[in-house]
C-alpha atoms as a PDB file:
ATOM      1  CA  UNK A   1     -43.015 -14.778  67.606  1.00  0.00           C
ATOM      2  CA  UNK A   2     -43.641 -15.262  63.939  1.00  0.00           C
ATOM      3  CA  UNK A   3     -42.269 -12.648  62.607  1.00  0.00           C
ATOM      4  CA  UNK A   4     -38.631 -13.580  64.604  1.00  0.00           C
ATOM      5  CA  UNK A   5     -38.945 -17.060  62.978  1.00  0.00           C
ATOM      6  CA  UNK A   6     -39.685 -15.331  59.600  1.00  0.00           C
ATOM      7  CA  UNK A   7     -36.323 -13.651  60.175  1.00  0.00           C
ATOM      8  CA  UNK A   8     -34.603 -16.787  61.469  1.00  0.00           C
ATOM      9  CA  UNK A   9     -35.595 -18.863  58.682  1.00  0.00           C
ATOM     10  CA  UNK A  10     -34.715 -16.123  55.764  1.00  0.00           C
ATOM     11  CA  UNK A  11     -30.964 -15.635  57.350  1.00  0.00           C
ATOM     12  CA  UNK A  12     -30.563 -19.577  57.417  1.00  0.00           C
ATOM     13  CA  UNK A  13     -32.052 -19.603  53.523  1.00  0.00           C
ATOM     14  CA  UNK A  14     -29.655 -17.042  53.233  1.00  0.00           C
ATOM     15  CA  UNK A  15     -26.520 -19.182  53.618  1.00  0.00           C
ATOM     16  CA  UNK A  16     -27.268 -21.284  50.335  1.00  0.00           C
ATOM     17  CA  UNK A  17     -27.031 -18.411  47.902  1.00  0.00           C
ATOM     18  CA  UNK A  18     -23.987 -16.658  50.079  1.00  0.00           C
ATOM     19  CA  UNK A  19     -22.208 -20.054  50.152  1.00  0.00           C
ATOM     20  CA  UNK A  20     -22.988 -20.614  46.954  1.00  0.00           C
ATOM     21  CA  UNK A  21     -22.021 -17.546  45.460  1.00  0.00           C
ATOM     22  CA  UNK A  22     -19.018 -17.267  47.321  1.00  0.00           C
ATOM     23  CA  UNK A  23     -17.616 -20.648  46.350  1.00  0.00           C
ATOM     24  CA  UNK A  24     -18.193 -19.449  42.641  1.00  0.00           C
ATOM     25  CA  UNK A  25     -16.701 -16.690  43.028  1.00  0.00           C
ATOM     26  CA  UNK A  26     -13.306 -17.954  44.575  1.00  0.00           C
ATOM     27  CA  UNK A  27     -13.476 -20.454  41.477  1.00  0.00           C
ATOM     28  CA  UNK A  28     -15.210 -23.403  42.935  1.00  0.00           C
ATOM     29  CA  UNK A  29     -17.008 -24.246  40.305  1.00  0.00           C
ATOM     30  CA  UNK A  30     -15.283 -26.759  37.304  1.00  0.00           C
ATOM     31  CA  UNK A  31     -15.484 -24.966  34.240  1.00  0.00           C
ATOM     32  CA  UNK A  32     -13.863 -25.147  30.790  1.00  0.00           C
ATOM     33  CA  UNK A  33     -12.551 -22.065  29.192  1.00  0.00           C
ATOM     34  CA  UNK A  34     -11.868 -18.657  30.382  1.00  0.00           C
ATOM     35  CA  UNK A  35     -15.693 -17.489  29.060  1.00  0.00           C
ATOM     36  CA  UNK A  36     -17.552 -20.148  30.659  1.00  0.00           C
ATOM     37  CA  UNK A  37     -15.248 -19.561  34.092  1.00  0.00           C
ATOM     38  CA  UNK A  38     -15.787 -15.949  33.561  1.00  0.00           C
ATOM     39  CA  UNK A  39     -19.401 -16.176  33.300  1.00  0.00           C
ATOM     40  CA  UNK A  40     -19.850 -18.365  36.109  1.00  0.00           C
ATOM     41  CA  UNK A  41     -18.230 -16.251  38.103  1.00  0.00           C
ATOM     42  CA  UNK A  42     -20.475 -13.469  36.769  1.00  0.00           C
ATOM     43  CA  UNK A  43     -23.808 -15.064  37.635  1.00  0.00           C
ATOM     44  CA  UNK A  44     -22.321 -16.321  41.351  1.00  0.00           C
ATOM     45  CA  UNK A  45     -21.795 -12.639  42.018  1.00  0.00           C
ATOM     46  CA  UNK A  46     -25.156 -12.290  41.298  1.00  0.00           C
ATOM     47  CA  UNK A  47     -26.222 -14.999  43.640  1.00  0.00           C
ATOM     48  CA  UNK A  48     -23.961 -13.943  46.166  1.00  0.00           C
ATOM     49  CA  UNK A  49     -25.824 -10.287  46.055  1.00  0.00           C
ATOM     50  CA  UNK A  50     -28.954 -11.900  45.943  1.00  0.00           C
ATOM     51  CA  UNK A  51     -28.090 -14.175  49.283  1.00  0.00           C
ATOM     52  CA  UNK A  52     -26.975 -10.698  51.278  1.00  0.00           C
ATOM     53  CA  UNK A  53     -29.474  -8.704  50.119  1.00  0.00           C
ATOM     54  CA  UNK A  54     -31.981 -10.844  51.901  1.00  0.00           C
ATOM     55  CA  UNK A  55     -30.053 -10.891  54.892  1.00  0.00           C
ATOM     56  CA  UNK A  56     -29.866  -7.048  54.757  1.00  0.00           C
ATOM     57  CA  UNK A  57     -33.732  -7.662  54.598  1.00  0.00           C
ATOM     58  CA  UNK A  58     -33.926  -9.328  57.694  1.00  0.00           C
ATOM     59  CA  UNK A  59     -33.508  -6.880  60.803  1.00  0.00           C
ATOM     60  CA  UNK A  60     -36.807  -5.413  59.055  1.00  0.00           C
ATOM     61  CA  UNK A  61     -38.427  -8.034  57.085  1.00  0.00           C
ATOM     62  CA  UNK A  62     -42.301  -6.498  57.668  1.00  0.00           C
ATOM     63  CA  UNK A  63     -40.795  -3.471  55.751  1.00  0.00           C
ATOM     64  CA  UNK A  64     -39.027  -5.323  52.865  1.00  0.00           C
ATOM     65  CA  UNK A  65     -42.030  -6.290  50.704  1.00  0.00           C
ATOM     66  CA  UNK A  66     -40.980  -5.154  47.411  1.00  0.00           C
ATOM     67  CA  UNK A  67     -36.839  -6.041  47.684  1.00  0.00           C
ATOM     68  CA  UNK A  68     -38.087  -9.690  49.441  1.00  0.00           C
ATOM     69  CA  UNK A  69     -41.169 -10.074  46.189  1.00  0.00           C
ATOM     70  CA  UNK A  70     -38.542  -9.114  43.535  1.00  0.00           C
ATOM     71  CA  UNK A  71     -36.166 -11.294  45.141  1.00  0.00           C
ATOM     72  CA  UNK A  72     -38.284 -14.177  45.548  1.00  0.00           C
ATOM     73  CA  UNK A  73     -39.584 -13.851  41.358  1.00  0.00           C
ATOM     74  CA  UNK A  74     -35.880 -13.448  40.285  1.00  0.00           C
ATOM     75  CA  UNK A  75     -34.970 -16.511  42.333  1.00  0.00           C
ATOM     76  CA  UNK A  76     -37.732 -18.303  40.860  1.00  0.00           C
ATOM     77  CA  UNK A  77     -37.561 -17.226  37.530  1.00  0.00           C
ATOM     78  CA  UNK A  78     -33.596 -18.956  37.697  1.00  0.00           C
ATOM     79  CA  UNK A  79     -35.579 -22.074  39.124  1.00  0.00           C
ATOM     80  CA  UNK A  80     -37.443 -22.424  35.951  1.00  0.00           C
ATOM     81  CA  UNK A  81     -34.540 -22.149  33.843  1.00  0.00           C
ATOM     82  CA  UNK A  82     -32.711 -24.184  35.467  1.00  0.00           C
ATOM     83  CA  UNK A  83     -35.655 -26.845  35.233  1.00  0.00           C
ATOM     84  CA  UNK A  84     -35.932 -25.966  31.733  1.00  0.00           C
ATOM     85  CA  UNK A  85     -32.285 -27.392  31.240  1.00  0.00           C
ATOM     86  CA  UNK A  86     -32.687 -30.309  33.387  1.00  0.00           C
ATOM     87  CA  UNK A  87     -35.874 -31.341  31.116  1.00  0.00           C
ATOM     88  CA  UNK A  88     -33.804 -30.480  27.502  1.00  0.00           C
ATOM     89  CA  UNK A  89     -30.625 -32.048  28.713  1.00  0.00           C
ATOM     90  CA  UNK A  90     -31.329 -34.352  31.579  1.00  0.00           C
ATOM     91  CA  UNK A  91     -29.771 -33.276  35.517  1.00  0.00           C
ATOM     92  CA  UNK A  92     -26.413 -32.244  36.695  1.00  0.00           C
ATOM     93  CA  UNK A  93     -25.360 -33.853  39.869  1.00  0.00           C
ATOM     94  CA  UNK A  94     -27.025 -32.202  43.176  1.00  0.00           C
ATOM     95  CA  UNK A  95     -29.684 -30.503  41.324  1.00  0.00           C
ATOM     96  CA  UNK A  96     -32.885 -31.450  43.295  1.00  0.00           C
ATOM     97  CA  UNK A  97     -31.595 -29.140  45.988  1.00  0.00           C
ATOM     98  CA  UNK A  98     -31.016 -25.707  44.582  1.00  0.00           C
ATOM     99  CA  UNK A  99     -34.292 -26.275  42.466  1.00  0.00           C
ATOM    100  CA  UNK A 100     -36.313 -27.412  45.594  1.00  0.00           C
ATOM    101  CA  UNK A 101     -34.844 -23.507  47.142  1.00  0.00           C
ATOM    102  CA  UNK A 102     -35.425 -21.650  44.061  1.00  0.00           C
ATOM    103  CA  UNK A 103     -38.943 -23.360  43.026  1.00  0.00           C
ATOM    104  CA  UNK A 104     -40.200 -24.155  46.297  1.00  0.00           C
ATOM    105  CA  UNK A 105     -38.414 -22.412  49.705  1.00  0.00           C
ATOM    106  CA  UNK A 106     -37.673 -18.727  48.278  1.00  0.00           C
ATOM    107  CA  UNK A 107     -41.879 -18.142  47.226  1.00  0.00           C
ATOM    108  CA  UNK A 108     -43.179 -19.994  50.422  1.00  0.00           C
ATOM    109  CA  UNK A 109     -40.694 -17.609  52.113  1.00  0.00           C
ATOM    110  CA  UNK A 110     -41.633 -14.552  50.102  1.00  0.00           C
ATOM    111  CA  UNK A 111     -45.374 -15.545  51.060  1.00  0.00           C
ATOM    112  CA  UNK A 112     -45.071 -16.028  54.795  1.00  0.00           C
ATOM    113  CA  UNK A 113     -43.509 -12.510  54.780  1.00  0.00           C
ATOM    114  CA  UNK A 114     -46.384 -11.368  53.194  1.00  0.00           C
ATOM    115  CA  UNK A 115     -48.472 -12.718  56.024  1.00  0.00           C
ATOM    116  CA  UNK A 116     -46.188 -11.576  58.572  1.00  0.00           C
ATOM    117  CA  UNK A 117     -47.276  -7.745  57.375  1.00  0.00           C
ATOM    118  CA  UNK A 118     -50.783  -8.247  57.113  1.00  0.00           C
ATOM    119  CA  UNK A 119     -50.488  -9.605  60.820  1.00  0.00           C
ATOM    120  CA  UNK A 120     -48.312  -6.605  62.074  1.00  0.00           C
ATOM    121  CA  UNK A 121     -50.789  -4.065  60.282  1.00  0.00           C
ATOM    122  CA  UNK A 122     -49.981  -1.856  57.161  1.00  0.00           C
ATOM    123  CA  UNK A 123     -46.167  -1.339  56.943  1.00  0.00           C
ATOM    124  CA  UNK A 124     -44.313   1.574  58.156  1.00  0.00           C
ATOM    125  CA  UNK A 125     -43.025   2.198  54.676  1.00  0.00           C
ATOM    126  CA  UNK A 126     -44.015   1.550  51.425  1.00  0.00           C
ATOM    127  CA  UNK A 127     -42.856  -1.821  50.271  1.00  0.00           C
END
């Protein structure tokens, strides 16, 4: 039972860094300048990957320790940047949200999958 609301709650965490990524990507975002649009729609590629790469971790999430860890430290490494440049410059509009996922959501989620294993027993691969 855990383990399906492990999965449940990592596919709808998923949608924020799909969505996100995807509105980036088909030029969503307001930028200024072909290198800042270019680069924005750079780094929303990567967040797009990084949204369906842990919804490819899903069908076998007690398996996906090291791709759901790396994930989750690469997510919240952007978190701290991104609070970084809401401390040096002050916040953009709608900011609390992304850094409450990226700070908050994606390690508690990384965690609980990390208790999930040890629950289930040593993983059938290593991870």
């Amino acid at each position: 039972m855990e383990r399906r609301l492990l999965q449940a709650s990592v596919a709808v965490a998923g949608i924020v860094p799909v969505g996100g990524g995807l509105w980036g990507v088909l030029g969503g975002m307001n930028t200024v300048g072909v290198t800042a649009a270019s680069h924005g729609r750079y780094l929303s590629g990567l967040l797009l990957g990084i949204g369906l790469v842990f919804w490819c971790s899903v069908p076998a999430i007690e398996r996906r320790g090291a791709v759901v860890r790396t994930l989750a430290v690469v997510v919240f490494v952007g978190g701290l940047a991104r609070l970084a440049g809401v401390l040096e410059t002050g916040a953009p509009g709608a900011v609390a949200f992304p850094l409450v996922m990226e700070l908050g959501v994606t390690p508690a989620l990384a965690l609980w999958r990390e208790r999930v294993q040890r629950g289930l027993g040593p993983p059938l691969t290593p991870s």
